[in-house]
N, C-alpha and C. Protein backbone atom coordinates (compact mmCIF):
# COMPACT_ATOMS: atom_id res chain seq x y z
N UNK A 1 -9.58 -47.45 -30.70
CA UNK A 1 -10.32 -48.15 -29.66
C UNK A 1 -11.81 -47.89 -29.83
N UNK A 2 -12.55 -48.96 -29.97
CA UNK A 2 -13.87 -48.76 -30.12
C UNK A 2 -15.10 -48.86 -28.76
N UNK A 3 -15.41 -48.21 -28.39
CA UNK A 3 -16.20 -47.48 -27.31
C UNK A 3 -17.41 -48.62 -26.74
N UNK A 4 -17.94 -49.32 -26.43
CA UNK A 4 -18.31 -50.51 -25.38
C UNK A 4 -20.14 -49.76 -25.44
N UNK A 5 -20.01 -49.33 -24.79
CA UNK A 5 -21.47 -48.45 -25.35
C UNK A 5 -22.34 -48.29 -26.06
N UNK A 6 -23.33 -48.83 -25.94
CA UNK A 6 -24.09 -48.67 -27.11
C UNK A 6 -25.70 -48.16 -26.99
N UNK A 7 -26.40 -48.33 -28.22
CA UNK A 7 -27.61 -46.83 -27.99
C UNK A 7 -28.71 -47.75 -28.55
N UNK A 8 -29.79 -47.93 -28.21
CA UNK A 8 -30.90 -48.55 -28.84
C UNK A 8 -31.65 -47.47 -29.43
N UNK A 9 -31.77 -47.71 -30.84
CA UNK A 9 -32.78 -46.66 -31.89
C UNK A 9 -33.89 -46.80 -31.80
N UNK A 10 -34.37 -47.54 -30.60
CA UNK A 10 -36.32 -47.46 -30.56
C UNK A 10 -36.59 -46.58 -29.33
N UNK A 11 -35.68 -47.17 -28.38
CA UNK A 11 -36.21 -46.15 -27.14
C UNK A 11 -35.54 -45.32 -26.58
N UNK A 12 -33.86 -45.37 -27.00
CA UNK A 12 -33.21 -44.16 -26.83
C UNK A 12 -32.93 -44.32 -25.53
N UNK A 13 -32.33 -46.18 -24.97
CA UNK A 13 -31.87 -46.33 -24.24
C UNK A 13 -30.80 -46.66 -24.11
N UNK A 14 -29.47 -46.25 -23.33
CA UNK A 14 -28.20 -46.92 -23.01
C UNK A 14 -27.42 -48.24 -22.97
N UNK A 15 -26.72 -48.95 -23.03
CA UNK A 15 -26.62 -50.55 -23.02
C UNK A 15 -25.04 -50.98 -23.00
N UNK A 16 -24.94 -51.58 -22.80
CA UNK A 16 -23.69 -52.16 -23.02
C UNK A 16 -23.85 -53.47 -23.81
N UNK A 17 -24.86 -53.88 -23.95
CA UNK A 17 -25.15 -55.28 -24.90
C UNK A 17 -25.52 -55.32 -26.05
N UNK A 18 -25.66 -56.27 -26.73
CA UNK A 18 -25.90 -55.84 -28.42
C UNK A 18 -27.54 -55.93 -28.61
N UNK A 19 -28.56 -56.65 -27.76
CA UNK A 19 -29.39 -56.30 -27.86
C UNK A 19 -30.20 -55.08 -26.45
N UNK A 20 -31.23 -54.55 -26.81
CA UNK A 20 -31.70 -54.13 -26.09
C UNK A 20 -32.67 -54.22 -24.85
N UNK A 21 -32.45 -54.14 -23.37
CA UNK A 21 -33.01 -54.97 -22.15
C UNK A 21 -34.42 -54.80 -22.37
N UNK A 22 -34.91 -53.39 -22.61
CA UNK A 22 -36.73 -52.75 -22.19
C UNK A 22 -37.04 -53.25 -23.68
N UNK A 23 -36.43 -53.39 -25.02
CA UNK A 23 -37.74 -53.40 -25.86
C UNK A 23 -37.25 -54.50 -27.01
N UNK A 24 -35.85 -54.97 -27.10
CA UNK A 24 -35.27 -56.37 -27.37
C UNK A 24 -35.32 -56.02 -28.98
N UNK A 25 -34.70 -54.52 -29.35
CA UNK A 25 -34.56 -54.05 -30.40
C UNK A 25 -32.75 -54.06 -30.57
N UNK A 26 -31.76 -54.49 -31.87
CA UNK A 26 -30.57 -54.65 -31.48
C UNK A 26 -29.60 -53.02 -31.58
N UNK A 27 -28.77 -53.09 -30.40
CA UNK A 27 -28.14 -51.83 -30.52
C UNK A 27 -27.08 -51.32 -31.65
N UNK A 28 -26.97 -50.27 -31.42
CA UNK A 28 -25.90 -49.47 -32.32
C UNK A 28 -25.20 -48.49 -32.00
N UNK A 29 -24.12 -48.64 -32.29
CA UNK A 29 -23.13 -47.43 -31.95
C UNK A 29 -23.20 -46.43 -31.80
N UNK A 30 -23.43 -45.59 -30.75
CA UNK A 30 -23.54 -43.96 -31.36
C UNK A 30 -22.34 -43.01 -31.31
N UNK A 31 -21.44 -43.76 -31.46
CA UNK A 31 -20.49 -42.53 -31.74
C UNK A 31 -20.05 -42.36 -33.47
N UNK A 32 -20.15 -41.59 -33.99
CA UNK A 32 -20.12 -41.59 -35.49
C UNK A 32 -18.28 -42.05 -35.73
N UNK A 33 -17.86 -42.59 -36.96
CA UNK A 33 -16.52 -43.04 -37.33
C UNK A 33 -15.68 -41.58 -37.51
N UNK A 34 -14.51 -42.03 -37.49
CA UNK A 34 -13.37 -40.78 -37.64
C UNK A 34 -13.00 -40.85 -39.02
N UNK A 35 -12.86 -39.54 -39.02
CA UNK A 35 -13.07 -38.32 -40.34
C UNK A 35 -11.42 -38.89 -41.16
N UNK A 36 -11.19 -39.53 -41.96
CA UNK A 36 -9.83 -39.47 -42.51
C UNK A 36 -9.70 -38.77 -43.78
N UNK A 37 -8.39 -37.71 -44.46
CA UNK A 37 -9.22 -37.29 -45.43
C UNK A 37 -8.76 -38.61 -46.59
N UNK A 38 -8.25 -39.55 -46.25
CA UNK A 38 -7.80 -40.84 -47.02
C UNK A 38 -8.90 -41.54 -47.48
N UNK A 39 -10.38 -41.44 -47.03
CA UNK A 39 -11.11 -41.69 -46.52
C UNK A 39 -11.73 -43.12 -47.92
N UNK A 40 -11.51 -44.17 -47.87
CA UNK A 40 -11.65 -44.78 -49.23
C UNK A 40 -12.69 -45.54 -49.35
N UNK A 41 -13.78 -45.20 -48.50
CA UNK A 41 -15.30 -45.80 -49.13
C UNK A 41 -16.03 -44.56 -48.62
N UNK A 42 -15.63 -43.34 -48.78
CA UNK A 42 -16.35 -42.18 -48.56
C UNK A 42 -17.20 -41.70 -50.21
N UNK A 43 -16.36 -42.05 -50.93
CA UNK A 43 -17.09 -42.37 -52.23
C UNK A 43 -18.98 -42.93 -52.05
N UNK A 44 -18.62 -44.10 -52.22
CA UNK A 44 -19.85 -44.80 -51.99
C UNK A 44 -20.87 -44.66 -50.63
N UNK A 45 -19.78 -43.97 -49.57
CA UNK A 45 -21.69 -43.88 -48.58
C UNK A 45 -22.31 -42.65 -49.10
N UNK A 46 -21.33 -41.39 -50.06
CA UNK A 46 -22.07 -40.22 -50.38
C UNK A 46 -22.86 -40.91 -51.51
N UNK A 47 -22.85 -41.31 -52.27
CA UNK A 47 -23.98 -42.02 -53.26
C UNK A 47 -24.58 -42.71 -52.57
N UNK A 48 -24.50 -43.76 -51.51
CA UNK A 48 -25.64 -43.95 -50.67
C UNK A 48 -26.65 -43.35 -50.15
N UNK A 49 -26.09 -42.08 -49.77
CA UNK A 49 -26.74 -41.30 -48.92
C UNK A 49 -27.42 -40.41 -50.29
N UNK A 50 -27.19 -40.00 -51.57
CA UNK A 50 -27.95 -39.31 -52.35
C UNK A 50 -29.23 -40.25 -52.85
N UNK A 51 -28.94 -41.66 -52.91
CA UNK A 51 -29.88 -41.81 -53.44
C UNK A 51 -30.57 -42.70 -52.59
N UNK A 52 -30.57 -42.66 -50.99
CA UNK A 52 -31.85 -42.88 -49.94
C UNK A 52 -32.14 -41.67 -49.62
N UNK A 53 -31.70 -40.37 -49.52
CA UNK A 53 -32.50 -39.07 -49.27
C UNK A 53 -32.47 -38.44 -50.44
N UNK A 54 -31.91 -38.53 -51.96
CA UNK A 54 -32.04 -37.48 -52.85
C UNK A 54 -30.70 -36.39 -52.78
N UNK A 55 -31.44 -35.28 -53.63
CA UNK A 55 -30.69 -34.21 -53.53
C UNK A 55 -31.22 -33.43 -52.07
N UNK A 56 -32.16 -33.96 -51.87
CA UNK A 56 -32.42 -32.47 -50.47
C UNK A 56 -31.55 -32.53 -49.41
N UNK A 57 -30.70 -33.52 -49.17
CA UNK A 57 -29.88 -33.78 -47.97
C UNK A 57 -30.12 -34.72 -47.38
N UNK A 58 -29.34 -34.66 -46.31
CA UNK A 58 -29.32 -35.68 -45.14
C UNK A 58 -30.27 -36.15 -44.54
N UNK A 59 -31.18 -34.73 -43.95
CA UNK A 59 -32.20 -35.11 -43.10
C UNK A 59 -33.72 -35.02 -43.88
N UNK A 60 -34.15 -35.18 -44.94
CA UNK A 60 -35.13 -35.40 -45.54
C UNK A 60 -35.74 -36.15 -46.16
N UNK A 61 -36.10 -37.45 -46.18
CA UNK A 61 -36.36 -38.90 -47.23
C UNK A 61 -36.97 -38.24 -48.65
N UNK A 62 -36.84 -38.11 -49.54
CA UNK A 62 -37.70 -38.26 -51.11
C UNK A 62 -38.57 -39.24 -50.84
């Protein structure tokens, strides 16, 4: 079941709509996806994720 809720990434406001009321930026989910260890495009977001941040991790842009 997917959660109705949603989060605007500009102002870090609440919503239930897909766009946002105060700044008309579109929302996004914030609850992160469930962990399977089947997991069959977990492949490709970790190479996503190496090569928009690098080797330093997650939270650092190159």
């Amino acid at each position: 079941m997917r959660s109705q809720i949603r989060r605007c990434p500009q102002c870090g406001r609440y919503s239930l709509s897909e766009v946002c009321g105060r700044c008309t930026s579109p929302t996004v989910c914030p609850i992160p996806p469930r962990f399977s260890p089947e997991d069959r495009y977990g492949k490709y977001r970790r190479e996503t994720l190496k090569q928009e941040y690098g080797e330093n991790g997650k939270y650092r842009k190159v």
